[in-house]
Protein backbone atom coordinates (compact mmCIF):
# COMPACT_ATOMS: atom_id res chain seq x y z
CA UNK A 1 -37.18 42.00 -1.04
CA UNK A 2 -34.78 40.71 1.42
CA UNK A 3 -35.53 42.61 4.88
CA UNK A 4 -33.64 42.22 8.65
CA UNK A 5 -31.98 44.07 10.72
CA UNK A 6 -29.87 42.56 13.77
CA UNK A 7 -27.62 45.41 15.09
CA UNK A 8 -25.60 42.92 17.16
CA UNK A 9 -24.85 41.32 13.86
CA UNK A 10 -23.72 44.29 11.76
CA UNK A 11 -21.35 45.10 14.45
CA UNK A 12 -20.00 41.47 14.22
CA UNK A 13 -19.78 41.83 10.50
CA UNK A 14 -18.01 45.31 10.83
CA UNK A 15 -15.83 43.91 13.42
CA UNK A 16 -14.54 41.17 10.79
CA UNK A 17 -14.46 43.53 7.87
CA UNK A 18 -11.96 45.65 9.98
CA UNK A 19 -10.12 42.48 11.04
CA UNK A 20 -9.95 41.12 7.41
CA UNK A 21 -8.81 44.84 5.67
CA UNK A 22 -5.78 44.98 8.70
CA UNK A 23 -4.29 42.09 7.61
CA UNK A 24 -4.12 40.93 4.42
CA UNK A 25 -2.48 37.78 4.90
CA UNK A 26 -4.40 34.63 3.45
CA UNK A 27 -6.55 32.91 5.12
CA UNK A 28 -6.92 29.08 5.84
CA UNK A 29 -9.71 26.59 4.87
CA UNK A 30 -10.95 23.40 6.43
CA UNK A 31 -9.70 19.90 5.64
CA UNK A 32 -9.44 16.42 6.83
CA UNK A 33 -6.21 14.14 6.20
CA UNK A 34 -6.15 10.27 6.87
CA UNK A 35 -4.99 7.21 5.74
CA UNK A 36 -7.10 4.69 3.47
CA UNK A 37 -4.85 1.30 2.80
CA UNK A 38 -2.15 2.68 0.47
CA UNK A 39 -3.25 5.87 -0.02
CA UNK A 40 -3.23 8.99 1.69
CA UNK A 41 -6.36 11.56 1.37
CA UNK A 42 -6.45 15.17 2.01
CA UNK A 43 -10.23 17.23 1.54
CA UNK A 44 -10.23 20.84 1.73
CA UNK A 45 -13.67 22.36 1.68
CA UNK A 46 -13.75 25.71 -0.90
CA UNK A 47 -17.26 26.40 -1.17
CA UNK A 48 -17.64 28.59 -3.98
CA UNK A 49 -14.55 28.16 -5.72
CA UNK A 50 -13.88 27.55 -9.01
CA UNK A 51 -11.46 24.65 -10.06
CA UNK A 52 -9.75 27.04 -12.22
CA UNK A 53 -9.03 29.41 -9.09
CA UNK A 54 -7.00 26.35 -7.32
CA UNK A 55 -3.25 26.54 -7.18
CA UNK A 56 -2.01 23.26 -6.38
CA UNK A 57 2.25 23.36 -5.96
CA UNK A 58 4.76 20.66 -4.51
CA UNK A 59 7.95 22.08 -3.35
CA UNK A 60 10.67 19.87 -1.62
CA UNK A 61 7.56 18.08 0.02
CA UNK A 62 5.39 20.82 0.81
CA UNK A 63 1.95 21.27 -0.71
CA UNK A 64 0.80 24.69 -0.85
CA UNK A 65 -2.95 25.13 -1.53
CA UNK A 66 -4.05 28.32 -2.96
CA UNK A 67 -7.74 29.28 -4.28
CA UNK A 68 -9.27 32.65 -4.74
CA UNK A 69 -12.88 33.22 -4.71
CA UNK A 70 -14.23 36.58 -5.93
CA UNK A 71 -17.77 38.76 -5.15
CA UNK A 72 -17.94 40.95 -8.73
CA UNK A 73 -21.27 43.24 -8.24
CA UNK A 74 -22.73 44.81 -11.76
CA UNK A 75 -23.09 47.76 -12.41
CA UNK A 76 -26.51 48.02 -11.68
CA UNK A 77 -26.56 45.98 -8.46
CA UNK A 78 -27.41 47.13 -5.76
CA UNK A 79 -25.65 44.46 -2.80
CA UNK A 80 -27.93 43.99 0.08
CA UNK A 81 -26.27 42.01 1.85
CA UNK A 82 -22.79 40.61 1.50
CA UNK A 83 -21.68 38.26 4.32
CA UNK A 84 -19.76 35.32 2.54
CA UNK A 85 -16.22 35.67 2.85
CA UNK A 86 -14.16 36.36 -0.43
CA UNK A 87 -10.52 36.84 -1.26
CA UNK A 88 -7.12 34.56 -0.92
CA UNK A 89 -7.24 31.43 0.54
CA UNK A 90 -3.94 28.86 1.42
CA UNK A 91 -3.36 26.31 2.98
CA UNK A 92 0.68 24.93 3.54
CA UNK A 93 1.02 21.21 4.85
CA UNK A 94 4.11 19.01 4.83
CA UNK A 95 4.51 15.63 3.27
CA UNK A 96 6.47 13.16 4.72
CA UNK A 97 9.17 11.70 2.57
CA UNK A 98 6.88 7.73 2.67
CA UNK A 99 4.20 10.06 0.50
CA UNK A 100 4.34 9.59 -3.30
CA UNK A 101 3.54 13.43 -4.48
CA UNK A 102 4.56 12.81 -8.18
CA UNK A 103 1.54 10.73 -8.64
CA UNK A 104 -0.56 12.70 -6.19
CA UNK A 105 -4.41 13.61 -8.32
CA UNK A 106 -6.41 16.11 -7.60
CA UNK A 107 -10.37 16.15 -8.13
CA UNK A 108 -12.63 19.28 -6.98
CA UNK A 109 -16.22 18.49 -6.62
CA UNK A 110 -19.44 20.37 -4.80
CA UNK A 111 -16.73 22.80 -3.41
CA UNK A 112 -14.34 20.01 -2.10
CA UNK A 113 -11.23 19.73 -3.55
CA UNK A 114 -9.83 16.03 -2.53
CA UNK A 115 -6.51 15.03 -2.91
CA UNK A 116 -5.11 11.61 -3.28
CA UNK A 117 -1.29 10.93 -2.53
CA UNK A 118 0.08 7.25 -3.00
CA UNK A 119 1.97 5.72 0.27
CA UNK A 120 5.76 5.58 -1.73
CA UNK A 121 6.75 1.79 -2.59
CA UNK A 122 9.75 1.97 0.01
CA UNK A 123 7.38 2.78 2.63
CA UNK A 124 5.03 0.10 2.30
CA UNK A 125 5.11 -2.93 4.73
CA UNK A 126 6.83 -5.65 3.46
CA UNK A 127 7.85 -9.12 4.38
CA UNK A 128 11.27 -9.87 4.75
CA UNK A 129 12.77 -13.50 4.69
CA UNK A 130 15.01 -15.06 7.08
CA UNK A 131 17.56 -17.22 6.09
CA UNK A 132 19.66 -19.94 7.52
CA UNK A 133 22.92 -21.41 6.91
CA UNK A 134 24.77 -24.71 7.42
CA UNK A 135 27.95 -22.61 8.82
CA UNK A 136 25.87 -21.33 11.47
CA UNK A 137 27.93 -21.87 15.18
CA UNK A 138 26.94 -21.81 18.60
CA UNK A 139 29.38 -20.29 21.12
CA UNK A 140 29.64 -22.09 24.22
CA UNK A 141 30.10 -20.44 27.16
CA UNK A 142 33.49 -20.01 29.09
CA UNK A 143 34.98 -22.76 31.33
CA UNK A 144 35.55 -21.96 34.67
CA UNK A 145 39.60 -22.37 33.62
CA UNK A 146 38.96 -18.77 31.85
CA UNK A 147 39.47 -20.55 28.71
CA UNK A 148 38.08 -18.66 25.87
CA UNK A 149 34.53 -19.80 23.94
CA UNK A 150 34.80 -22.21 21.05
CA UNK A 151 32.43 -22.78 18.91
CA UNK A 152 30.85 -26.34 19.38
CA UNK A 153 31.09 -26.86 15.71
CA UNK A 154 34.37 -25.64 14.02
CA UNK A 155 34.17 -25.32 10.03
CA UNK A 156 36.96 -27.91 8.70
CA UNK A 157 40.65 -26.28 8.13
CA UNK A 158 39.75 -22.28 10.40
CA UNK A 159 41.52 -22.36 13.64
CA UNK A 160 39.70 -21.73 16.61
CA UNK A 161 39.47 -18.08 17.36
CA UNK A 162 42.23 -16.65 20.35
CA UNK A 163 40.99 -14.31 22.76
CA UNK A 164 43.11 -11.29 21.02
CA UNK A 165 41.57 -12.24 17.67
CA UNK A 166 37.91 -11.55 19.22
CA UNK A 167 38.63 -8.72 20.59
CA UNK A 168 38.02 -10.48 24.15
CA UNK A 169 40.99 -9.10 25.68
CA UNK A 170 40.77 -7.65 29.60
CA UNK A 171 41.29 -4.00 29.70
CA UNK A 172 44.97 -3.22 31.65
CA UNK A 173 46.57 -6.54 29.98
């Protein structure tokens, strides 16, 4: 038979059983988020709780993370002690739009429940090519005449540029 008695300890647990019956809004669980290459992880640590009492929703990129984990005495028991917490737990956290959650999977194990959310194609570093080209034109600086820029290398039959057709114009003229 299970016996101890710490009075500083019931008045704890009384203390939190009169915290937890004024408000009955959910409470929160641990977790860890980070980054692994091109996926993004998310563990949430429900001791306890049964996969089938995990509500996993998506909602214009927010995950919501509800479990419920339940203390259902017999009949004939007679409860000793009951310290572990029980009831409604969620958890709300907000994707960012480079987070694939339509092939996010879910996996509970040993009372962590581990999420795994792709990093979205478009978000992914990616090389991007520079090209040249042939027509390519230097601008030479102005003369000291005040002679607009020419390019040194004018494309065969195009005019060279005026200083109203660049938009080089002097404000007041």
């Amino acid at each position: 038979m299970l016996m101890r008695f710490d009075p500083y300890r019931e008045f704890d647990r009384l203390a939190e059983q009169l915290a937890a019956t004024a408000s009955q809004a959910p409470r929160a669980f641990p977790m860890d988020a980070y980054r692994r290459g091109d996926q993004f992880i998310i563990k949430f640590d429900l001791p306890g709780v049964e996969p089938a009492a995990i509500d996993l929703t998506v909602e214009q990129n927010v995950l919501t993370v509800r479990a419920e984990r339940r203390f259902e005495p017999r009949q004939d028991d007679e409860v000793v002690v009951a310290e572990r917490p029980h009831g409604t737990y969620t958890r709300q956290i907000f994707l960012g739009d480079t987070l694939d959650s339509e092939k996010m999977q879910a996996n509970c194990e040993h009372g962590v429940l581990t999420l795994t959310i792709p990093v979205a194609e478009t978000a992914k570093p990616r090389r991007v090519q520079v090209s040249g080209s042939q027509d390519a034109q230097t601008i030479e600086p102005q003369t000291t005449g005040g002679a607009p820029a020419t390019p040194a290398r004018q494309p065969a039959g195009e005019a060279a540029p005026t200083a109203a057709s660049t938009g080089m114009l002097e404000p007041g003229r």
